[in-house]
N, C-alpha and C. Protein backbone atom coordinates (compact mmCIF):
# COMPACT_ATOMS: atom_id res chain seq x y z
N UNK A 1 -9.49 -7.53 0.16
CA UNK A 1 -8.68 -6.36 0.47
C UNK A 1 -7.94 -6.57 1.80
N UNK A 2 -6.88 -6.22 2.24
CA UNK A 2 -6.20 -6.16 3.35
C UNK A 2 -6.05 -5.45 4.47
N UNK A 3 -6.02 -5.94 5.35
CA UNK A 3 -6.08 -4.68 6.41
C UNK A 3 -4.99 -4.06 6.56
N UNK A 4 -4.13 -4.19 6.23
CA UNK A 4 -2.54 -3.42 6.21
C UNK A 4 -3.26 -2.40 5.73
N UNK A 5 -2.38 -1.26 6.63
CA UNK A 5 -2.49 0.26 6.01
C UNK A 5 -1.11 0.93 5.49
N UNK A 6 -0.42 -0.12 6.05
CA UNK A 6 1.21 0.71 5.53
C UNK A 6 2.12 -0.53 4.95
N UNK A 7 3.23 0.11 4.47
CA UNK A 7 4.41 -0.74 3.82
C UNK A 7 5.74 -0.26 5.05
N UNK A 8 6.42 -1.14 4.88
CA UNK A 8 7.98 -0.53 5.47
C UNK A 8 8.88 -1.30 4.40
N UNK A 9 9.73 -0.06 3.52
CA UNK A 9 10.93 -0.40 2.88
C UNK A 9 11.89 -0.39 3.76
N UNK A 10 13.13 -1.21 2.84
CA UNK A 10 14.40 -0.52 3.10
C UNK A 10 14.76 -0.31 1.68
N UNK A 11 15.88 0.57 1.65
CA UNK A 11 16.64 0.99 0.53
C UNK A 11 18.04 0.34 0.39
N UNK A 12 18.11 -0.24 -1.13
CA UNK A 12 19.44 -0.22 -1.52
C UNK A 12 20.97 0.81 -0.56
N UNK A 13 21.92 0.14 0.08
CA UNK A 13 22.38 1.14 0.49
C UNK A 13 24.15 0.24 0.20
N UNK A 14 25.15 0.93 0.69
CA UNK A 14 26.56 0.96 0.77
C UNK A 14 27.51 0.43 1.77
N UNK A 15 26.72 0.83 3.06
CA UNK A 15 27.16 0.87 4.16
C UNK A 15 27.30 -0.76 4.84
N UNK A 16 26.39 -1.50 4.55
CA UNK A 16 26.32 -2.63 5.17
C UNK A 16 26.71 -4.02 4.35
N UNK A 17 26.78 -5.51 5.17
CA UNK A 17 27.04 -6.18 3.87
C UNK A 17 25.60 -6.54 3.58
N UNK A 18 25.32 -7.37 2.89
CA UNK A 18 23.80 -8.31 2.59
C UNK A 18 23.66 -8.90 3.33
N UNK A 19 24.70 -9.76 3.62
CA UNK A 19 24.77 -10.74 4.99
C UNK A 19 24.50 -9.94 6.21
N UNK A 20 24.57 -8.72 6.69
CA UNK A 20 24.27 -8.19 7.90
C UNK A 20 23.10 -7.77 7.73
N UNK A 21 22.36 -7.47 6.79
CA UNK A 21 21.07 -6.54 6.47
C UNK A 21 20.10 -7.95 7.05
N UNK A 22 20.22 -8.69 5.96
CA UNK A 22 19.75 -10.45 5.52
C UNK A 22 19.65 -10.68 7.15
N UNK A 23 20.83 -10.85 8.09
CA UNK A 23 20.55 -10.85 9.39
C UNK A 23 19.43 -10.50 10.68
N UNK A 24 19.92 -8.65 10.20
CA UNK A 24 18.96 -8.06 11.00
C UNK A 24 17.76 -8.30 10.65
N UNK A 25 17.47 -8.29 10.11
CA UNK A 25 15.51 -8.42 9.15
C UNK A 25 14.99 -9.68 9.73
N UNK A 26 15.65 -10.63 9.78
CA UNK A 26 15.32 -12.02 10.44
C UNK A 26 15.00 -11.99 11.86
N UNK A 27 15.75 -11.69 12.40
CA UNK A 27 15.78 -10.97 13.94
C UNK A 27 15.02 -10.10 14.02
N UNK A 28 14.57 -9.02 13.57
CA UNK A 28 14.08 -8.33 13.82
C UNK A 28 12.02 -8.58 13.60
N UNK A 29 11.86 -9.12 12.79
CA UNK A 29 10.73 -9.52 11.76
C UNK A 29 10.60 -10.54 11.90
N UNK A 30 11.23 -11.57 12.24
CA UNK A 30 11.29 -13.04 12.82
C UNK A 30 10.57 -13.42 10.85
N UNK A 31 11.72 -13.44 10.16
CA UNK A 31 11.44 -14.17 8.50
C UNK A 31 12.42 -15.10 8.50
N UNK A 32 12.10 -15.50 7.62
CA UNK A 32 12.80 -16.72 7.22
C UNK A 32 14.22 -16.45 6.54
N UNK A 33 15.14 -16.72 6.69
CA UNK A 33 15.77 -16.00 5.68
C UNK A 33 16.40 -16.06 4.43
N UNK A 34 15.48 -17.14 3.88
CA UNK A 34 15.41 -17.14 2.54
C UNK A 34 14.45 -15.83 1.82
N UNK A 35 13.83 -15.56 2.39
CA UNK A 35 12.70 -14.42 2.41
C UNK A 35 13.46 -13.18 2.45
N UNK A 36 14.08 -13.21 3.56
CA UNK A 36 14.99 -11.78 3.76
C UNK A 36 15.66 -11.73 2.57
N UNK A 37 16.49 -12.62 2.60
CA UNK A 37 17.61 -12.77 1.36
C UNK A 37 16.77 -11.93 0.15
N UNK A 38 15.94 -12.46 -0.50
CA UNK A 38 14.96 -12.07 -1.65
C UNK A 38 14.67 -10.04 -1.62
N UNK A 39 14.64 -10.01 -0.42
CA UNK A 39 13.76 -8.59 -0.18
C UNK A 39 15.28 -7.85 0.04
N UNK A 40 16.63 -8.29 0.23
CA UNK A 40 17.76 -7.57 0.11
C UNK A 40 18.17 -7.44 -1.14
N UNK A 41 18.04 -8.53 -2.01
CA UNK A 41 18.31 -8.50 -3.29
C UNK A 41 17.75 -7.85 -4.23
N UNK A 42 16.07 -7.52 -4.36
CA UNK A 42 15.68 -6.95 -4.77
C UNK A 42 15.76 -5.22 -4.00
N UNK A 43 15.99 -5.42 -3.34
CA UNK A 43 16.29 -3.05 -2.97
C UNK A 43 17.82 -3.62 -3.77
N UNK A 44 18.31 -3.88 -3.64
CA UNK A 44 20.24 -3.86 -4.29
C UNK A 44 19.63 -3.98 -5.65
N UNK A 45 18.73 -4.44 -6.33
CA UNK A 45 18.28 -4.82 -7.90
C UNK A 45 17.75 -3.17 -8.20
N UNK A 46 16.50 -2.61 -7.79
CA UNK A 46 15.39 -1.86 -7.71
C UNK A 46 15.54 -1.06 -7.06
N UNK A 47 16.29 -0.53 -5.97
CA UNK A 47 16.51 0.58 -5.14
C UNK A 47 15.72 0.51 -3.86
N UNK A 48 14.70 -0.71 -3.80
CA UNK A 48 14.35 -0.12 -2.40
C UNK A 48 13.64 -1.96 -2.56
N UNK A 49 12.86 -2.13 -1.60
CA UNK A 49 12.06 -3.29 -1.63
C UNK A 49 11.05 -3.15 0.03
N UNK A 50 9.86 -3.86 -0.33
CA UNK A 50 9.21 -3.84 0.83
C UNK A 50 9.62 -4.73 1.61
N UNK A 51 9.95 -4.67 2.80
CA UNK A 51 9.70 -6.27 4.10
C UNK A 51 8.81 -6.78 5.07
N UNK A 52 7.63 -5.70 4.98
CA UNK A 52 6.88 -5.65 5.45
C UNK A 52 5.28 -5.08 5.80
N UNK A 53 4.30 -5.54 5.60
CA UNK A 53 2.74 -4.85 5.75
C UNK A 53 2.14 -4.95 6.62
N UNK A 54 1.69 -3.72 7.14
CA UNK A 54 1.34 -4.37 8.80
C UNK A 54 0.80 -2.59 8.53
N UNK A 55 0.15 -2.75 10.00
CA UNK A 55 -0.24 -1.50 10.65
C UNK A 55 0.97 -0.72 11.30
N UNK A 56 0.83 0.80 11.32
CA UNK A 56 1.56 2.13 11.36
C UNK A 56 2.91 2.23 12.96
N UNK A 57 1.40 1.66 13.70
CA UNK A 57 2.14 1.37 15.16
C UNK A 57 3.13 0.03 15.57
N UNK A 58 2.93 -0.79 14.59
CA UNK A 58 3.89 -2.68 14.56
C UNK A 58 4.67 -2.03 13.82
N UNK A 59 4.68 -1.41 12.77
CA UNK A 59 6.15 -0.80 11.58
C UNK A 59 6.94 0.04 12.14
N UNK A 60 6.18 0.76 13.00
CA UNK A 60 7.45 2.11 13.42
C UNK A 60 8.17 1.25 15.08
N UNK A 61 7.39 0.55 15.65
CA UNK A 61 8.13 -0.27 15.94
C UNK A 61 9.76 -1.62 15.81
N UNK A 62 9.00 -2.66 14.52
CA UNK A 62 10.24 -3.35 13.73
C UNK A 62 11.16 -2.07 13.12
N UNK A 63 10.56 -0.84 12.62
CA UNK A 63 11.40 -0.30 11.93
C UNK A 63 13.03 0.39 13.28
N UNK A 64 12.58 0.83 14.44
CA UNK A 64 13.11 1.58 15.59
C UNK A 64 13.94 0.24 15.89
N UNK A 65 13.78 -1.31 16.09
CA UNK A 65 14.35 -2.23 16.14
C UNK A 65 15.62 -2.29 14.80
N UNK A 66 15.23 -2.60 14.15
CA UNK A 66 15.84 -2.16 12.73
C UNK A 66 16.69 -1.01 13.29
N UNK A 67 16.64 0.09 13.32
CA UNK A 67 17.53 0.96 13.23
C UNK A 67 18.48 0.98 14.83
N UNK A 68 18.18 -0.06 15.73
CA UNK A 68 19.09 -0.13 16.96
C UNK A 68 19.72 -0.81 16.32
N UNK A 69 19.54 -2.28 15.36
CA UNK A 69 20.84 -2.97 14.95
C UNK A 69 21.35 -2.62 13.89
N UNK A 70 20.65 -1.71 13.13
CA UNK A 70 21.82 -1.29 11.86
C UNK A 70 21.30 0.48 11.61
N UNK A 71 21.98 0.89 12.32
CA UNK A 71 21.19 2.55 12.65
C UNK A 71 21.80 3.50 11.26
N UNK A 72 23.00 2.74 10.31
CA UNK A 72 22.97 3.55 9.06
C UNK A 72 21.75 3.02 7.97
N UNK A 73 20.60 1.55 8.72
CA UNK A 73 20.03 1.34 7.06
C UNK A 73 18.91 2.14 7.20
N UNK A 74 18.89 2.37 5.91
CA UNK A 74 17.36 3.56 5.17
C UNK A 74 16.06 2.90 4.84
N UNK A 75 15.88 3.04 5.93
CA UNK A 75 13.85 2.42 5.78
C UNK A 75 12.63 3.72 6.04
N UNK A 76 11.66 3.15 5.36
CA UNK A 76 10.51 4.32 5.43
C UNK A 76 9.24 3.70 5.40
N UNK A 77 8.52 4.05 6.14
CA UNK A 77 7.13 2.89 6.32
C UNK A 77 5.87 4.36 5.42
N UNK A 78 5.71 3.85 4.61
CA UNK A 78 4.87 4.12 3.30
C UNK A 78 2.99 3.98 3.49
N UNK A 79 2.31 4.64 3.55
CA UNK A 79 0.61 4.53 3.49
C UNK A 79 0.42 3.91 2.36
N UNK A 80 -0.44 2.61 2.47
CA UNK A 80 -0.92 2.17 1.00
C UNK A 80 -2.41 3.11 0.53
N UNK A 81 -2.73 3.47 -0.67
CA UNK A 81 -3.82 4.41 -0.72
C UNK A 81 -4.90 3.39 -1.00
């Protein structure tokens, strides 16, 4: 079992390109970004995708990072039950 207690999506969105999303996530999350790539493609496939599992206080963190470099994308850090 894992010690992650939470998820952080982002959502499929309009506003940005892939290439800038694909960007920030790398930077921000320090991934690879072949990885990123995958987790943009699938929210644009599926509507949303996870990028991340971690604890409540590291997510709302990357996520506040996340939203200084792309403050229109839609992320939500999720409780796993």
């Amino acid at each position: 079992m894992s010690n992650y207690k939470h998820k952080l999506y982002i959502y499929d969105n309009n506003y940005y390109h892939a290439k800038e999303v694909i960007d920030a996530i790398c930077f921000s999350l320090n991934m690879h970004s072949y990885q990123a790539e995958q987790c943009v493609e699938i929210a644009h496939n599926v509507g949303k995708s996870v990028i991340k599992e971690s604890s409540k206080a590291k997510l709302l963190e990357l996520k506040n990072e996340l939203r200084i470099t792309l403050p229109e994308l839609v992320t939500e850090i999720v409780k796993i039950d």
